[in-house]
Protein backbone atom coordinates (compact mmCIF):
# COMPACT_ATOMS: atom_id res chain seq x y z
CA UNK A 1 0.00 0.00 0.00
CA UNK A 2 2.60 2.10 1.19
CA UNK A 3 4.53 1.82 -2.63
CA UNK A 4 0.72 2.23 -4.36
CA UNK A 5 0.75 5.40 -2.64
CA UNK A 6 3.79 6.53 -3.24
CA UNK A 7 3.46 6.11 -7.01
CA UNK A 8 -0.08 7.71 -7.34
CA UNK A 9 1.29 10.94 -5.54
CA UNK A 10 4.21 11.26 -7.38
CA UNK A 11 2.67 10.69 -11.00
CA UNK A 12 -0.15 12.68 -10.18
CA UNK A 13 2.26 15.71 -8.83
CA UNK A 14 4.33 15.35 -12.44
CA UNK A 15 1.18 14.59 -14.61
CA UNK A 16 -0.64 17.95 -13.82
CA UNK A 17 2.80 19.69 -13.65
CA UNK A 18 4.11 18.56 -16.92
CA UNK A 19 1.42 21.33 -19.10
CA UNK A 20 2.44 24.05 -16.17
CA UNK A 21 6.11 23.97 -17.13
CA UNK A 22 5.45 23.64 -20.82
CA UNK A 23 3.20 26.94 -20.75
CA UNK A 24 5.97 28.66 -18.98
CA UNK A 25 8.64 26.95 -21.18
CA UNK A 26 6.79 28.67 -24.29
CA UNK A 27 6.00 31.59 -22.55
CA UNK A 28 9.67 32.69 -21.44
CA UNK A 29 11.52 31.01 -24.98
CA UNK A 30 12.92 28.20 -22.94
CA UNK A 31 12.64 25.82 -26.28
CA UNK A 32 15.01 23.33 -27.65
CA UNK A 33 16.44 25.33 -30.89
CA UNK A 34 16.54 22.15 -33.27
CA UNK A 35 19.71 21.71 -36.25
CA UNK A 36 21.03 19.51 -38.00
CA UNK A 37 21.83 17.19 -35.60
CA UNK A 38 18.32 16.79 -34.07
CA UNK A 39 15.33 15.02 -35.37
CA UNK A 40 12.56 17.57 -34.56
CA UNK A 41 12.13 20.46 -36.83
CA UNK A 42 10.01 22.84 -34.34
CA UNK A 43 11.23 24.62 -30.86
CA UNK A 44 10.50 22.13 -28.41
CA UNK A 45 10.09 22.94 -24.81
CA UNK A 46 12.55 22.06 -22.42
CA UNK A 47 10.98 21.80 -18.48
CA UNK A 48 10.29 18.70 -18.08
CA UNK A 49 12.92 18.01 -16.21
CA UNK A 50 11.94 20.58 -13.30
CA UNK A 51 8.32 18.84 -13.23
CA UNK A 52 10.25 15.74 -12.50
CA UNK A 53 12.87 17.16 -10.25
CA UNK A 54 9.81 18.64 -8.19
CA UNK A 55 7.74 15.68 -8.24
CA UNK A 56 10.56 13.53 -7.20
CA UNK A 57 11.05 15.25 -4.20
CA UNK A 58 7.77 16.84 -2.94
CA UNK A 59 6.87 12.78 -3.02
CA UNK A 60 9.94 11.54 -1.19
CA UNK A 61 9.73 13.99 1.85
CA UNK A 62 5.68 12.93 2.33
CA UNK A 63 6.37 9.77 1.86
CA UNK A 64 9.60 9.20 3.11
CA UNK A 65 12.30 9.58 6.25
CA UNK A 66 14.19 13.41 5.60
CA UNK A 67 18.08 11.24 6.91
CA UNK A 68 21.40 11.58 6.40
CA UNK A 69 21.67 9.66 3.17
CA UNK A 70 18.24 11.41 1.89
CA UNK A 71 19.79 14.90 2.19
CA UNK A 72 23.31 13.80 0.74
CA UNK A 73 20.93 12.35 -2.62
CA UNK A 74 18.91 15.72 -2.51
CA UNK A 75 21.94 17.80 -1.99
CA UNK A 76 23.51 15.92 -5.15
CA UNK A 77 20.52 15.81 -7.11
CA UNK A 78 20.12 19.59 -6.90
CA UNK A 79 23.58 20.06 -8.47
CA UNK A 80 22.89 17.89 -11.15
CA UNK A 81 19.86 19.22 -12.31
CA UNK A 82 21.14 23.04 -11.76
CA UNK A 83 23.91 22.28 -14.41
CA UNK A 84 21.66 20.52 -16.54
CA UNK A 85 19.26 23.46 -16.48
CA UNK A 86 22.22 25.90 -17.55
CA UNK A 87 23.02 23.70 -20.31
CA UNK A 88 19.45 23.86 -21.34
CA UNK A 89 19.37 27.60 -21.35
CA UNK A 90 22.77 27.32 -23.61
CA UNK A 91 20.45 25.52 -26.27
CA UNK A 92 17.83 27.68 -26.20
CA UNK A 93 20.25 30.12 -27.05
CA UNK A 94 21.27 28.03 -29.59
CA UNK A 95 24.91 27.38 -28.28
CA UNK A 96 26.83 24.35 -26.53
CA UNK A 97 27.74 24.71 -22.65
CA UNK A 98 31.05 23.71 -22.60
CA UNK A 99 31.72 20.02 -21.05
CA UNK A 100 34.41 20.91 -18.58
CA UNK A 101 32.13 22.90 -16.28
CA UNK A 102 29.11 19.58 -16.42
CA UNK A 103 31.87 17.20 -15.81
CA UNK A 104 33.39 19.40 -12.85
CA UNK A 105 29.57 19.63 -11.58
CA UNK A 106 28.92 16.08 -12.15
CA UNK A 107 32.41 15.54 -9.84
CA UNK A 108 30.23 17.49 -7.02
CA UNK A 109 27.39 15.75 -7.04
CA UNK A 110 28.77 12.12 -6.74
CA UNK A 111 31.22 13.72 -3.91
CA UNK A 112 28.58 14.87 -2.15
CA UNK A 113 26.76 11.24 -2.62
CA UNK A 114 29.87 9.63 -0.92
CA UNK A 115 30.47 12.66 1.57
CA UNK A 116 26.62 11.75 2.93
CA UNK A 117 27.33 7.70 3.35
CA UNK A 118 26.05 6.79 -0.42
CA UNK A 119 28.93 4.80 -1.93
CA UNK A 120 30.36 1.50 -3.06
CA UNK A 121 31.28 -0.15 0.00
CA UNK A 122 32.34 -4.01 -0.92
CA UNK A 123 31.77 -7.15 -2.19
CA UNK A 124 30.74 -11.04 -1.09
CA UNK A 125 32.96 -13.43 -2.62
CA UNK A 126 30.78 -16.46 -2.29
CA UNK A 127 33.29 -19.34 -3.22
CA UNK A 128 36.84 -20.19 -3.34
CA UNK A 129 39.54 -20.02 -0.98
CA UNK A 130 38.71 -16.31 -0.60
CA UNK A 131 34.94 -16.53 0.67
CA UNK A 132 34.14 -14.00 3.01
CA UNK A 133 33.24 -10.01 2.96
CA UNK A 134 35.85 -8.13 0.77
CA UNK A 135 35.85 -4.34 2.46
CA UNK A 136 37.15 -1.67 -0.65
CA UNK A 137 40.10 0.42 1.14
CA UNK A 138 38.15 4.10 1.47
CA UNK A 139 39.85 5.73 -2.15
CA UNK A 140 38.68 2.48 -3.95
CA UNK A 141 35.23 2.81 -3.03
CA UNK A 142 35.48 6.70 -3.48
CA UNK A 143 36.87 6.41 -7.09
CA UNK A 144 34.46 3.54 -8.00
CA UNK A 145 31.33 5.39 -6.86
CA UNK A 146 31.98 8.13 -8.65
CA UNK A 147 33.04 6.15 -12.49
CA UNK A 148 29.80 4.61 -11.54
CA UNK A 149 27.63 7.75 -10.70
CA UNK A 150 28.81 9.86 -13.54
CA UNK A 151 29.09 7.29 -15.88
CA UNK A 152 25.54 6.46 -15.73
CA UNK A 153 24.68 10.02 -15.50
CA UNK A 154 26.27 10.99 -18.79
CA UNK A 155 25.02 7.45 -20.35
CA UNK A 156 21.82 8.58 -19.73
CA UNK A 157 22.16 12.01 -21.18
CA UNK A 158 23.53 10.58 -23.91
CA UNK A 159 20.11 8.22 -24.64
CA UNK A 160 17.93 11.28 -24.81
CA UNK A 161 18.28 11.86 -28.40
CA UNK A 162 14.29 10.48 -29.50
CA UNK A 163 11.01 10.89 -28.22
CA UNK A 164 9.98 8.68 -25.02
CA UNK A 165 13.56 7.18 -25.00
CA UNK A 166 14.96 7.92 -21.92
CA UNK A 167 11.90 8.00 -19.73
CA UNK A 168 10.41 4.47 -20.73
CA UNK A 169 14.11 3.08 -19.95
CA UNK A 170 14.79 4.71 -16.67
CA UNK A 171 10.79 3.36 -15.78
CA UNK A 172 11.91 -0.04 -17.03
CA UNK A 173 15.51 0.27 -14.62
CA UNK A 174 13.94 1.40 -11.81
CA UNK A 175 11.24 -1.41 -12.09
CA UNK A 176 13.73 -3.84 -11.55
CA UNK A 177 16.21 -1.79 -9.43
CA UNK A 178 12.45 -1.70 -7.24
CA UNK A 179 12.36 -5.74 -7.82
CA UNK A 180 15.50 -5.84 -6.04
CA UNK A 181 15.14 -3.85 -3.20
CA UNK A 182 12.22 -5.35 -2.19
CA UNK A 183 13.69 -9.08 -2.10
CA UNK A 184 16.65 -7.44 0.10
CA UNK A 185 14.06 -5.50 1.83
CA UNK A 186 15.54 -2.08 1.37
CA UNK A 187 12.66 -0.08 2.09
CA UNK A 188 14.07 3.44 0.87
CA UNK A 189 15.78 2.37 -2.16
CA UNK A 190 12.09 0.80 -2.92
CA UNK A 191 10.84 4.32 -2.49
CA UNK A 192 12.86 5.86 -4.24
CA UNK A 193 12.82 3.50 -7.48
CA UNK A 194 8.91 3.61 -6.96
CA UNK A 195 8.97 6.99 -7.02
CA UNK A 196 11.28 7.29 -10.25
CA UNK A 197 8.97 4.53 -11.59
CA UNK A 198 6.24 7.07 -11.69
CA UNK A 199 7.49 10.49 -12.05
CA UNK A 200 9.11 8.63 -15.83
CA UNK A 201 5.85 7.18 -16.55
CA UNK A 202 3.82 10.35 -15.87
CA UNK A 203 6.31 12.73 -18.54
CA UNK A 204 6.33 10.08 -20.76
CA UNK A 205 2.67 11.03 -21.48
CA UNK A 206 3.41 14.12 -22.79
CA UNK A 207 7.10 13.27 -23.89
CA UNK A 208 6.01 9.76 -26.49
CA UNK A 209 6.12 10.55 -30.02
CA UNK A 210 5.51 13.06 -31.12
CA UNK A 211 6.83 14.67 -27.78
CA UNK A 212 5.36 17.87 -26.65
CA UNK A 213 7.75 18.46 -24.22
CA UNK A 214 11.60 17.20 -23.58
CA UNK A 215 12.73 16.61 -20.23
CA UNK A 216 16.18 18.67 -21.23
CA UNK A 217 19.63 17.72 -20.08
CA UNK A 218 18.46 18.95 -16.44
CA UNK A 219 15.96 15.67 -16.92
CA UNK A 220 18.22 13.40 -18.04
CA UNK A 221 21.25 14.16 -16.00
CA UNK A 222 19.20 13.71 -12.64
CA UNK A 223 17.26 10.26 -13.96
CA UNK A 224 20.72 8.88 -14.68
CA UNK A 225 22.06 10.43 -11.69
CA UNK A 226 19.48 8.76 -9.16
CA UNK A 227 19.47 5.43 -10.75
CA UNK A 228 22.65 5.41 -10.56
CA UNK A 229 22.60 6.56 -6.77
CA UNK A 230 19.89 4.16 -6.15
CA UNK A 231 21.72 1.32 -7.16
CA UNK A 232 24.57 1.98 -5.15
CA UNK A 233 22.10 2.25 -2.40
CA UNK A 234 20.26 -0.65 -3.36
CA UNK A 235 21.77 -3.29 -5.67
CA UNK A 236 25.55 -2.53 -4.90
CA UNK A 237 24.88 -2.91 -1.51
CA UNK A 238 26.44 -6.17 0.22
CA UNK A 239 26.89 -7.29 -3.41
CA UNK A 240 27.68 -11.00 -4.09
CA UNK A 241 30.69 -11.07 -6.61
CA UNK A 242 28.13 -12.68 -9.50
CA UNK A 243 25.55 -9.89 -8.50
CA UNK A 244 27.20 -6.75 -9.22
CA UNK A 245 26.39 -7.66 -12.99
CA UNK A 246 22.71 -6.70 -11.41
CA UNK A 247 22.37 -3.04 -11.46
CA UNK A 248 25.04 -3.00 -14.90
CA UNK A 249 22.28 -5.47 -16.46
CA UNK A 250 19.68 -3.02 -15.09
CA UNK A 251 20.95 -0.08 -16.44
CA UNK A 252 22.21 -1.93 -20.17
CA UNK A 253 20.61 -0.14 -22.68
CA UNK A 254 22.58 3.45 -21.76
CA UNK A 255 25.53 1.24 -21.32
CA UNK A 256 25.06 -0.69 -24.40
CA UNK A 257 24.39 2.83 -25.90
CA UNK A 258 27.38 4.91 -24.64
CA UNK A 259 29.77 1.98 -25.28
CA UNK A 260 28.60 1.55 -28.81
CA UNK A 261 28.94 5.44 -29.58
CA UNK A 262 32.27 6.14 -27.53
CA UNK A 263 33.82 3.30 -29.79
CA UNK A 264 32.74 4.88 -33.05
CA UNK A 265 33.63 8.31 -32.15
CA UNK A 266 37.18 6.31 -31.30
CA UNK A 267 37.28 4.98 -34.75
CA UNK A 268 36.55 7.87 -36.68
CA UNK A 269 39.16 10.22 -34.46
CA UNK A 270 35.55 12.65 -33.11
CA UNK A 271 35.45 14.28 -29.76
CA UNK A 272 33.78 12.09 -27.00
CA UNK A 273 31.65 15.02 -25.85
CA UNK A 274 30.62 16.14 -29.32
CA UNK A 275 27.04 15.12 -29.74
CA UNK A 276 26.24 13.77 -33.36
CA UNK A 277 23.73 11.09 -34.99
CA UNK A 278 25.85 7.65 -33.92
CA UNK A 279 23.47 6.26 -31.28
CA UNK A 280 22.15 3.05 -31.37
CA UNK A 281 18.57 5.12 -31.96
CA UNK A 282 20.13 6.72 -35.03
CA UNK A 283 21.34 3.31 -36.63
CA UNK A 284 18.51 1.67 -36.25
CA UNK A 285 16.23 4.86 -37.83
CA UNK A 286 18.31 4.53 -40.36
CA UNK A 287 18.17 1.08 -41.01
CA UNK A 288 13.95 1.74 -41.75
CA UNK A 289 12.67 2.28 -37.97
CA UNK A 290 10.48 4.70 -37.40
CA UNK A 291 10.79 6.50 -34.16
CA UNK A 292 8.39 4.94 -32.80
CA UNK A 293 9.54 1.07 -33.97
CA UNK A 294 13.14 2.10 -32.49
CA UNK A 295 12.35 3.20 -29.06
CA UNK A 296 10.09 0.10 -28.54
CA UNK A 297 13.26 -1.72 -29.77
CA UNK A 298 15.39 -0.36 -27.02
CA UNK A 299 12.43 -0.87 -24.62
CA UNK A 300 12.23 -4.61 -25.45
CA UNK A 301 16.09 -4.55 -25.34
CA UNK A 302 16.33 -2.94 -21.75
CA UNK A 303 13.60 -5.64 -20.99
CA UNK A 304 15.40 -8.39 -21.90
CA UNK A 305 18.46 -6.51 -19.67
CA UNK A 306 16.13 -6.35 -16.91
CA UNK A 307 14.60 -9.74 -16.62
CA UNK A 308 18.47 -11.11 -16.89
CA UNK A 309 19.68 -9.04 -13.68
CA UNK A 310 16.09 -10.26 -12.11
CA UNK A 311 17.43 -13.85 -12.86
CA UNK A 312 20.77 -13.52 -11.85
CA UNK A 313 19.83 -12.36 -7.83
CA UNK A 314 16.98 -15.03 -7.93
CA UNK A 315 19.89 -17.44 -8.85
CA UNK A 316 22.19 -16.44 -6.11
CA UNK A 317 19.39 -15.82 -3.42
């Protein structure tokens, strides 16, 4: 009852915000600019993220306990998205914000994630001559938590290039990141994904093809950024040695994604930061998809991600 709740107040909260920001969006010029790297041809909208950012955590402090670890995620979270927003305001401008001062940002946030208690602790090695609880020396766990936190972060950012693409896979991650915590009885993590769950459901309303509103790097950035800081929380905790392939298997479709582009961009000698039309999205529109056929692609593919991490802690249960 307690997550039924939690998920009709939050996708409520986002659902009736959603129109509120896009009105203001329109009304102040805060539009995606498109060119020739984008697919849509009008000025988009681009505050969907703050509906989302706002429905995340009006829900969380109703519905949830305001601790340590709650205010390190907030504190984090609100970097994030502030970036992100200032990138947004670059585009509507038509111009890039430069990476350096995202990446320094990003840096911030997942400090402030470990600074609050939210970080990769250590692993259960479940066979061998070296079974037993494997504790990460401190600068380990720091440096690992934060590849982890701003690589999914930028992964994510990276899959919001089509309409509905990004929200329907961070509602299909945090499903099963929510699978998880509940079978290790993580109550908050559950909350949180729950919440996720719904505030990604609600945008996508208005954000499926043909979107009338994009959730904007400031939407993107903080979806990747709390999945990524839920899983830590959640899935990474008191991880078995087989079981950290859970919340990589979870999040696979921005992996898949990010790994797929980063190697191309490699190959042909382009900037890693330079946005362009090699995602996975791109190929497969392309190869005949319509945006609509290639997003439920991805969706079936993250899916098919999911339901393998599902299997592999029901194995080692």
């Amino acid at each position: 009852m307690q997550h039924v709740l939690t998920f009709t107040l939050a996708f409520f909260i986002v659902y009736a915000l959603v129109p509120v920001m896009r009105a203001i969006a329109l009304r102040t010029g805060f539009v995606d600019i498109p060119n020739q790297r984008k697919i849509h041809r009008d000025p988009i909208p681009l505050l969907g993220g703050a509906a989302m950012f706002v429905g995340f955590f009006v829900t969380t402090m109703l519905m949830g306990e305001v601790d340590r670890e709650y205010i390190g995620l907030a504190l984090g979270a609100l970097v994030i998205f502030v970036i992100g927003l200032v990138d947004d305001y670059a585009k509507t401008r038509g111009k890039d914000f430069p990476a350096l001062p995202k990446f320094i940002g990003q840096l911030l946030a997942a400090s402030i994630l470990i600074y609050f208690g939210i970080r990769i602790e250590g692993i259960t090695i479940p066979f061998g001559g070296g079974a037993g609880y494997y504790q990460f020396d401190y600068w380990l766990s720091v440096i690992g938590t934060i590849l982890w936190v701003v690589g999914i972060t930028n992964m994510f950012n990276f899959l919001d290039g089509v309409d509905g693409l990004a929200g329907g896979i961070a509602a299909i991650s945090a499903t099963t990141l929510l699978f998880i915590s509940i079978l290790k009885g993580q109550t908050d993590s559950a909350m949180f994904a729950t919440t996720l769950i719904a505030i990604s459901l609600a945008f996508l309303r208005h954000n499926f093809h043909p979107a009338r509103i994009f959730m904007g790097d400031s939407g993107a950035t903080f979806l990747g950024f709390t999945l990524a800081a839920i899983a830590v929380e959640g899935a990474f905790k008191a991880a078995t040695l087989v079981s950290v392939a859970v919340p990589v298997l979870a999040l696979g479709v921005p992996i898949f994604d990010f790994f797929y582009v980063t190697i191309r961009r490699l190959k042909e000698n382009r900037p890693l930061h330079k946005a362009d039309k090699a995602h996975t999205f791109h190929q497969l529109m392309r190869s005949g998809m319509t945006q609509i056929q290639a997003v439920a692609f991805l969706y079936l593919l993250g899916i098919c991600f999911s339901l393998a991490s599902i299997i592999v802690v029901l194995v080692n249960r």
